[in-house]
C-alpha atoms as a PDB file:
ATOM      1  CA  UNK A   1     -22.583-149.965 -79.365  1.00  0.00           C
ATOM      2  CA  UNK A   2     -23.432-146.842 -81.350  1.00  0.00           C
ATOM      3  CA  UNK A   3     -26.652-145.256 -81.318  1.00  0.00           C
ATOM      4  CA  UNK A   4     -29.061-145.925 -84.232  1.00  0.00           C
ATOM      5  CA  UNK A   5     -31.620-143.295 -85.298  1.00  0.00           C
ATOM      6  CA  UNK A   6     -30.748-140.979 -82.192  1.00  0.00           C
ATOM      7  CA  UNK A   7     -31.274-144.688 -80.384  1.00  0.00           C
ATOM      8  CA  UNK A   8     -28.984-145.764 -78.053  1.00  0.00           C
ATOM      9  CA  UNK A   9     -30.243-149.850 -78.175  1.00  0.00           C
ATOM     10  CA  UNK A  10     -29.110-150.455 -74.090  1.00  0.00           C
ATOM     11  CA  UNK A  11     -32.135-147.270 -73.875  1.00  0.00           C
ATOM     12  CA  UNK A  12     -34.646-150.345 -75.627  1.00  0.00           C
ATOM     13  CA  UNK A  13     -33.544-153.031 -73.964  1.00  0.00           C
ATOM     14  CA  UNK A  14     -33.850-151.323 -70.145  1.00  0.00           C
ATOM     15  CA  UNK A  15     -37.266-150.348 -71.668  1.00  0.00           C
ATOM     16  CA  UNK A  16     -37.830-153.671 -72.381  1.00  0.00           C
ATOM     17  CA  UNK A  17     -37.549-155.036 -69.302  1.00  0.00           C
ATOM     18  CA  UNK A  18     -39.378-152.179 -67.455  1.00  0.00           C
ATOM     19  CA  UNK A  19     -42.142-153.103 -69.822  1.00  0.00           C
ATOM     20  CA  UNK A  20     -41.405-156.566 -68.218  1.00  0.00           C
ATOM     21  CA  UNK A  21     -42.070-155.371 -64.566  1.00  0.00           C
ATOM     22  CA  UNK A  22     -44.589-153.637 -65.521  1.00  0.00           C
ATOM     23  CA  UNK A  23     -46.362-156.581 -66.874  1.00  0.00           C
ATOM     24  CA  UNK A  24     -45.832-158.861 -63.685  1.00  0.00           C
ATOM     25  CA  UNK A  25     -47.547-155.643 -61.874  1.00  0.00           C
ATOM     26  CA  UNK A  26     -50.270-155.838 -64.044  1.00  0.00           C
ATOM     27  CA  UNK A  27     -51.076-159.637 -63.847  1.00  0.00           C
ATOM     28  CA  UNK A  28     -50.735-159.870 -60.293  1.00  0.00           C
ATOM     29  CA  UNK A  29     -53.533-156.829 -59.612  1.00  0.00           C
ATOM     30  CA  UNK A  30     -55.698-158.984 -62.407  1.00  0.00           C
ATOM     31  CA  UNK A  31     -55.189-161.721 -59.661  1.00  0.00           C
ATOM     32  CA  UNK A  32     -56.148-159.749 -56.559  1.00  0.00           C
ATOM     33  CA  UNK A  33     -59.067-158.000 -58.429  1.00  0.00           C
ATOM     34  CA  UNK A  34     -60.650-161.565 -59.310  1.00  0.00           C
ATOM     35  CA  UNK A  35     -59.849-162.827 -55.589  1.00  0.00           C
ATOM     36  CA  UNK A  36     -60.274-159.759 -53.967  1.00  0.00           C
ATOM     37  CA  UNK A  37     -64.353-160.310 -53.892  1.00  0.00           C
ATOM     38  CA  UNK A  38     -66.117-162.522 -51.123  1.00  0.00           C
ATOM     39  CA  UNK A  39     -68.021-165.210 -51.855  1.00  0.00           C
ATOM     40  CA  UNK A  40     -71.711-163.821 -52.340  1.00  0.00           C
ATOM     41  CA  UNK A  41     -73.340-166.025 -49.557  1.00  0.00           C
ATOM     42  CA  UNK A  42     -71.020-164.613 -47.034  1.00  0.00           C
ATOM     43  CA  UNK A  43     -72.562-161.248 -47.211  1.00  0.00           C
ATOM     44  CA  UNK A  44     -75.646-159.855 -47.356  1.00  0.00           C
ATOM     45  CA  UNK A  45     -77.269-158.663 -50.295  1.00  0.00           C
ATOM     46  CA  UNK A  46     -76.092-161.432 -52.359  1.00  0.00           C
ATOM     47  CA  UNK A  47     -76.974-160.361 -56.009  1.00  0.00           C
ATOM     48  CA  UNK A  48     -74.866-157.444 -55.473  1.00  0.00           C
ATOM     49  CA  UNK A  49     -71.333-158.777 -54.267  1.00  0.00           C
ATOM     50  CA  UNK A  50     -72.110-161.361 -57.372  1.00  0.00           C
ATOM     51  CA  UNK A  51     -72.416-159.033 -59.668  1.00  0.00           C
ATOM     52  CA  UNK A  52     -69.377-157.173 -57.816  1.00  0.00           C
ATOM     53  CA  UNK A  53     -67.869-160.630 -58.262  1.00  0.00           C
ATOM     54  CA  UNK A  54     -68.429-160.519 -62.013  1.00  0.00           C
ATOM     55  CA  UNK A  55     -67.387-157.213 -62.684  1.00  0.00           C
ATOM     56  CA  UNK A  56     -63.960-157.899 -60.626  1.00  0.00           C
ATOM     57  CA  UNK A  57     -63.793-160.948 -63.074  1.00  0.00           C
ATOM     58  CA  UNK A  58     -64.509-159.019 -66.318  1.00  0.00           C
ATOM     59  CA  UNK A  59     -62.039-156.062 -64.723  1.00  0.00           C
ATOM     60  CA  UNK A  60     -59.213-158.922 -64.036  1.00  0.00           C
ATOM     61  CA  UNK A  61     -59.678-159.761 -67.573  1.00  0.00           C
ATOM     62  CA  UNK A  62     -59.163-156.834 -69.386  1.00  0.00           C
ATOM     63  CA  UNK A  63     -56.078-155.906 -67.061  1.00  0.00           C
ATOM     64  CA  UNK A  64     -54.825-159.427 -67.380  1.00  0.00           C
ATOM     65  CA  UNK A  65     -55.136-159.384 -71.666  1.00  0.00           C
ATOM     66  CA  UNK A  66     -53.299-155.206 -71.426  1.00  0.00           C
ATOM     67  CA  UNK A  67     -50.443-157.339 -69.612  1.00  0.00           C
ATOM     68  CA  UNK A  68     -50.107-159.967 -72.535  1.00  0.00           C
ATOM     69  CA  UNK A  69     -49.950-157.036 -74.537  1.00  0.00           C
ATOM     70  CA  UNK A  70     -47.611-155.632 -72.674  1.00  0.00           C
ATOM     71  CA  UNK A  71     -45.291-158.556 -72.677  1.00  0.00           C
ATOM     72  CA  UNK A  72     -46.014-158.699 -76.415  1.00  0.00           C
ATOM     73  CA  UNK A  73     -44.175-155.155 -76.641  1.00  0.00           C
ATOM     74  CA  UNK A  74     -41.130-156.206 -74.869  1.00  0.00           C
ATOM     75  CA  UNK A  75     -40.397-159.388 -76.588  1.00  0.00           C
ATOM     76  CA  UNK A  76     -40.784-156.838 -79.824  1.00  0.00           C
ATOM     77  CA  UNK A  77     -38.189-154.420 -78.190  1.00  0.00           C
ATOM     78  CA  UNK A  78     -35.806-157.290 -77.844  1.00  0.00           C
ATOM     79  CA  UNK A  79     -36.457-158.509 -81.212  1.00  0.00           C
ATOM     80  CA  UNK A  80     -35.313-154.892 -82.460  1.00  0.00           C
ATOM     81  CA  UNK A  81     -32.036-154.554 -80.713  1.00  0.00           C
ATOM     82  CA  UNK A  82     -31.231-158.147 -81.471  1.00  0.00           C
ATOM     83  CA  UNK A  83     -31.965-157.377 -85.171  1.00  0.00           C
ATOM     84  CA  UNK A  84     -29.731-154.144 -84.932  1.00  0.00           C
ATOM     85  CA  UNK A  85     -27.143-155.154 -82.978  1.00  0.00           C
ATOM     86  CA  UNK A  86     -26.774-158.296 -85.626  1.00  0.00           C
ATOM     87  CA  UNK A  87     -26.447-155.731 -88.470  1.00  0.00           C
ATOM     88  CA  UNK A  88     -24.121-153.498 -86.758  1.00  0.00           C
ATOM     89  CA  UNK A  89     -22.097-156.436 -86.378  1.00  0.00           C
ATOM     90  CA  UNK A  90     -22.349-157.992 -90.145  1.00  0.00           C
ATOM     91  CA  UNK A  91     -21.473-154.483 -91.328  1.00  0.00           C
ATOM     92  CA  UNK A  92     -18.462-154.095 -89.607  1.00  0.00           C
ATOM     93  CA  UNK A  93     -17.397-157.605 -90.369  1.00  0.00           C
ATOM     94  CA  UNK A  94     -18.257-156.404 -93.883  1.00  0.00           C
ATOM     95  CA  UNK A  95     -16.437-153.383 -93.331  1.00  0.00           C
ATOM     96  CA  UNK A  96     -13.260-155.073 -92.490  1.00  0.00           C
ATOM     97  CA  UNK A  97     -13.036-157.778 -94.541  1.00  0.00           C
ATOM     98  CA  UNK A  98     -12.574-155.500 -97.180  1.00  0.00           C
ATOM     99  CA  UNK A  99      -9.417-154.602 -98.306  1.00  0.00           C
ATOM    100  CA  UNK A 100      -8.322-151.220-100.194  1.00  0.00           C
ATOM    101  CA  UNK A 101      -9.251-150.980-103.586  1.00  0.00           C
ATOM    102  CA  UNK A 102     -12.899-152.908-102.990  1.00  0.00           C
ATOM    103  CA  UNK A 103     -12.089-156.299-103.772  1.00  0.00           C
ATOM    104  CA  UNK A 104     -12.096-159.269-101.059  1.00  0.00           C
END
């Protein structure tokens, strides 16, 4: 395949699924924030490992919704070379279903 715009599209798609690694990193540090925090009655000086506790959940959250986001981004990537690679391919079936002269 050609490049498109200085683009080589195999560049987006390996992208893409970097972006897809990187995503499965993210989530699973989202879980091990949450679950990372003891219950508060099993230390003491309860009030603060629950509000530890809540900030872990609010933190797991936020990191869990930027990995969504990031998944979001690679499905787009995909979307992209698919659409590119699809009109690369309808032009040169255009292309050579043409005959000299420009008729059909």
């Amino acid at each position: 395949m050609t490049t498109v715009f200085g683009i080589d599209p195999s560049q987006v798609s390996a992208t893409a699924h970097a972006l897809d690694a990187e995503a499965s990193e993210v989530a699973a540090t989202a879980e091990h924030l949450a679950d990372g925090v003891p219950p508060a009655a099993s230390l003491p000086g309860g009030r603060t490992v629950a509000a530890l506790a809540e900030g872990a959940g609010r933190v797991a959250a936020a990191v869990d919704g930027e990995a969504r986001v990031v998944e979001v981004v690679s499905r787009d990537l995909r979307t992209f070379v698919e659409a590119v690679d699809l009109a690369e391919q309808d032009a040169a079936a255009s292309l050579t279903a043409t005959t000299p002269g420009g008729g059909r």
